[in-house]
Protein backbone atom coordinates (compact mmCIF):
# COMPACT_ATOMS: atom_id res chain seq x y z
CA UNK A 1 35.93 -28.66 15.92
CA UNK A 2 38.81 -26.01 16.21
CA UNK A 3 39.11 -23.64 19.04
CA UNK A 4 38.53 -20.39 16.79
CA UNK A 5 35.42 -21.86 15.84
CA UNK A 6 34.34 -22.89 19.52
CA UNK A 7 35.16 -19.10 20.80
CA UNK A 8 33.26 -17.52 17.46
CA UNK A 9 30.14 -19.68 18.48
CA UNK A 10 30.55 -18.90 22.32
CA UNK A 11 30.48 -14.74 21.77
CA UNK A 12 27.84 -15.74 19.14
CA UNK A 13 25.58 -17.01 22.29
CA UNK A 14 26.89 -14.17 24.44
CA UNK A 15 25.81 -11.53 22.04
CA UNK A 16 22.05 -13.15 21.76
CA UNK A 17 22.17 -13.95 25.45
CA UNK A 18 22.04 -17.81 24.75
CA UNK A 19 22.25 -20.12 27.33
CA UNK A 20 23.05 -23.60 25.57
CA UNK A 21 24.10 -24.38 21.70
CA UNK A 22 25.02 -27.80 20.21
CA UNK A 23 26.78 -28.19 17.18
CA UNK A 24 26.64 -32.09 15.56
CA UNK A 25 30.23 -32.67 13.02
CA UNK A 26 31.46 -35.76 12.13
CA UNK A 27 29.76 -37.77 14.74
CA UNK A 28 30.65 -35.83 17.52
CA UNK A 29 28.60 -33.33 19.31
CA UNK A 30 30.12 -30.00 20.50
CA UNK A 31 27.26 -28.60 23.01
CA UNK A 32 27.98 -25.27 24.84
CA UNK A 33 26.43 -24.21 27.85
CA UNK A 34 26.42 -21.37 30.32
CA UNK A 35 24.46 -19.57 32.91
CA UNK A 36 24.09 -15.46 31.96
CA UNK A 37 26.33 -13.27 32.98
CA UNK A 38 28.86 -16.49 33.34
CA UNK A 39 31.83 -18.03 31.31
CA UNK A 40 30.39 -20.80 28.73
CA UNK A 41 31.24 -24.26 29.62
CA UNK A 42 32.12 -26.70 26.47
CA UNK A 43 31.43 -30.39 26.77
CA UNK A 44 32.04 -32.95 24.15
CA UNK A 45 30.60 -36.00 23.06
CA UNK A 46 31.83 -38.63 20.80
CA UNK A 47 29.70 -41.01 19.63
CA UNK A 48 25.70 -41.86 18.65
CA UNK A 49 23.85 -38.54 19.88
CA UNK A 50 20.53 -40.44 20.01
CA UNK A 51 19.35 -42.08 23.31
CA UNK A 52 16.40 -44.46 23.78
CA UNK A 53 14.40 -45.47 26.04
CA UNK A 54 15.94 -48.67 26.29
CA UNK A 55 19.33 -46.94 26.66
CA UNK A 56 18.18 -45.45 29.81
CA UNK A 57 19.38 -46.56 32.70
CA UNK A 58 18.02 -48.34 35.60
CA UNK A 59 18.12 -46.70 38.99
CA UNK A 60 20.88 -47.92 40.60
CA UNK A 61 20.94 -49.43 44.40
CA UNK A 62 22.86 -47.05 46.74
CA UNK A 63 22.63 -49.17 49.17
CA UNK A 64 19.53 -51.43 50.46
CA UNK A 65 17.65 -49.05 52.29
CA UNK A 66 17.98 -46.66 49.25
CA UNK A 67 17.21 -46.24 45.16
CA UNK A 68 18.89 -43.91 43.51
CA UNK A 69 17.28 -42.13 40.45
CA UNK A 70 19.47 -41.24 37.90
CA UNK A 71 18.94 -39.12 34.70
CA UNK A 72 18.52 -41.02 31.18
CA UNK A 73 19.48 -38.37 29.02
CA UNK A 74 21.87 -35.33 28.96
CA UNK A 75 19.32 -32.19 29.59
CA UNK A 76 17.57 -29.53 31.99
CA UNK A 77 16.52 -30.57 35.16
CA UNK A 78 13.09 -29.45 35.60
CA UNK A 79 11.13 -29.59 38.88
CA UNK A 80 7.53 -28.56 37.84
CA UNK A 81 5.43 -28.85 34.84
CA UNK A 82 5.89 -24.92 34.11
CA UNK A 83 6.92 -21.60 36.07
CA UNK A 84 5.44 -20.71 39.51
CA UNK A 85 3.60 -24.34 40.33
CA UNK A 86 4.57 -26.28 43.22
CA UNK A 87 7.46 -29.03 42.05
CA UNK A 88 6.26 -32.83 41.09
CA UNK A 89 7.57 -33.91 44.65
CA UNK A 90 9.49 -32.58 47.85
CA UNK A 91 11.77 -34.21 50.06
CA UNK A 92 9.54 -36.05 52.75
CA UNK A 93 6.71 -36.68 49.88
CA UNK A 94 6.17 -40.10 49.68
CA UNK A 95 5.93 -41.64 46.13
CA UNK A 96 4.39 -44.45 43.79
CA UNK A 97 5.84 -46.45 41.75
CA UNK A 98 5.08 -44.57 38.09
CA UNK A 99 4.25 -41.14 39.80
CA UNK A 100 6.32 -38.34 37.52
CA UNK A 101 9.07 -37.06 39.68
CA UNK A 102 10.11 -34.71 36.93
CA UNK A 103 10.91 -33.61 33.62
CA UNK A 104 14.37 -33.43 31.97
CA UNK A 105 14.06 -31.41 28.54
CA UNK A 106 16.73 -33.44 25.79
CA UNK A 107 16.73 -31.19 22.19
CA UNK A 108 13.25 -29.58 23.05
CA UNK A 109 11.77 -33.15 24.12
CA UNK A 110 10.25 -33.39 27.76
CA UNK A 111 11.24 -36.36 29.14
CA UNK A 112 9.13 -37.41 32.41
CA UNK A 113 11.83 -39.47 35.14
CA UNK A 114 8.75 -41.77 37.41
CA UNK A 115 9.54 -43.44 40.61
CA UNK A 116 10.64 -47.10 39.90
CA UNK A 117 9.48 -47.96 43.24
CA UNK A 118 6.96 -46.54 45.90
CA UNK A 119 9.36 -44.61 48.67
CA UNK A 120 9.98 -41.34 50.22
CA UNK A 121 11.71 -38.67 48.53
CA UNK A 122 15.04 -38.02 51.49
CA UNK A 123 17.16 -36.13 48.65
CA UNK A 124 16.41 -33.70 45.26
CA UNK A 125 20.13 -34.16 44.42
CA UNK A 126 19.89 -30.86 41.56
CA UNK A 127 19.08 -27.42 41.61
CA UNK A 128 15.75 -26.40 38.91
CA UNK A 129 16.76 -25.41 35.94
CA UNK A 130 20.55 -27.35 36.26
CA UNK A 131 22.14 -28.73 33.26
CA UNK A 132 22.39 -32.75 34.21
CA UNK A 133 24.31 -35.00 32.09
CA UNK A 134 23.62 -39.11 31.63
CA UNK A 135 23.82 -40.50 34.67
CA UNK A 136 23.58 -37.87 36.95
CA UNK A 137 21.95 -38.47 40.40
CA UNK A 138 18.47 -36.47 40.31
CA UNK A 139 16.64 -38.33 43.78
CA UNK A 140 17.37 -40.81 46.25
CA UNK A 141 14.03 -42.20 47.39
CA UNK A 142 14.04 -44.62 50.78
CA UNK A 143 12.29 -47.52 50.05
């Protein structure tokens, strides 16, 4: 995609107070992002734009007292179910293995992150409402 169309898009979202647009051309996807009132950020992706389930990946060890809990899909970070309710978990909750930790919203789809193993939440690694791409930290849970 060519910069003049990149910057039409981008005062496109300004003037309808957007905060995230993704464009799909020739296999690559062109998403821009940005917080109101702030510059727009531009990330792009080359490649398949679908992930899977089985594409997700497993939480990775941090080290052995720790699991790390890592985001499947490029998204929003979501705490809580909705606005005003108490998040899924808090650090110092302890947690079951399965037990929704939260929600990362891909393309309008809610996708639930569980607790691969039973633990205790020590670190929420992202802010509500933060833009996370694949593989970004989201909780560190001691086991």
């Amino acid at each position: 995609m060519k910069e003049a169309e990149i910057r039409k898009y981008a005062e496109l979202m300004k003037e309808l107070e957007l905060t995230g647009l993704e464009i799909t051309e020739d296999n690559k996807v062109v998403r821009l992002e940005r917080t109101l009132n702030m510059p727009v950020k531009e990330t792009i992706y080359t490649g398949a734009v679908e992930t899977s389930a089985s594409q997700a990946p497993a939480p990775a060890k941090v080290d052995k007292d720790y699991l790390s809990i890592k985001s499947p899909v490029v998204g929003v970070f979501y705490a809580a179910a909705t606005e005003n309710v108490s998040p899924y978990v808090a650090v110092g909750d302890s947690v079951k293995k399965g037990q929704i930790l939260c929600i990362v919203e891909a393309m309008k789809l809610m996708n639930e992150i569980t607790a691969e193993e039973d633990g205790v939440i020590s670190e929420v690694c992202v802010a509500n409402g933060q833009v996370v791409e694949y593989g970004t930290e989201l909780f560190r849970i001691k086991r």
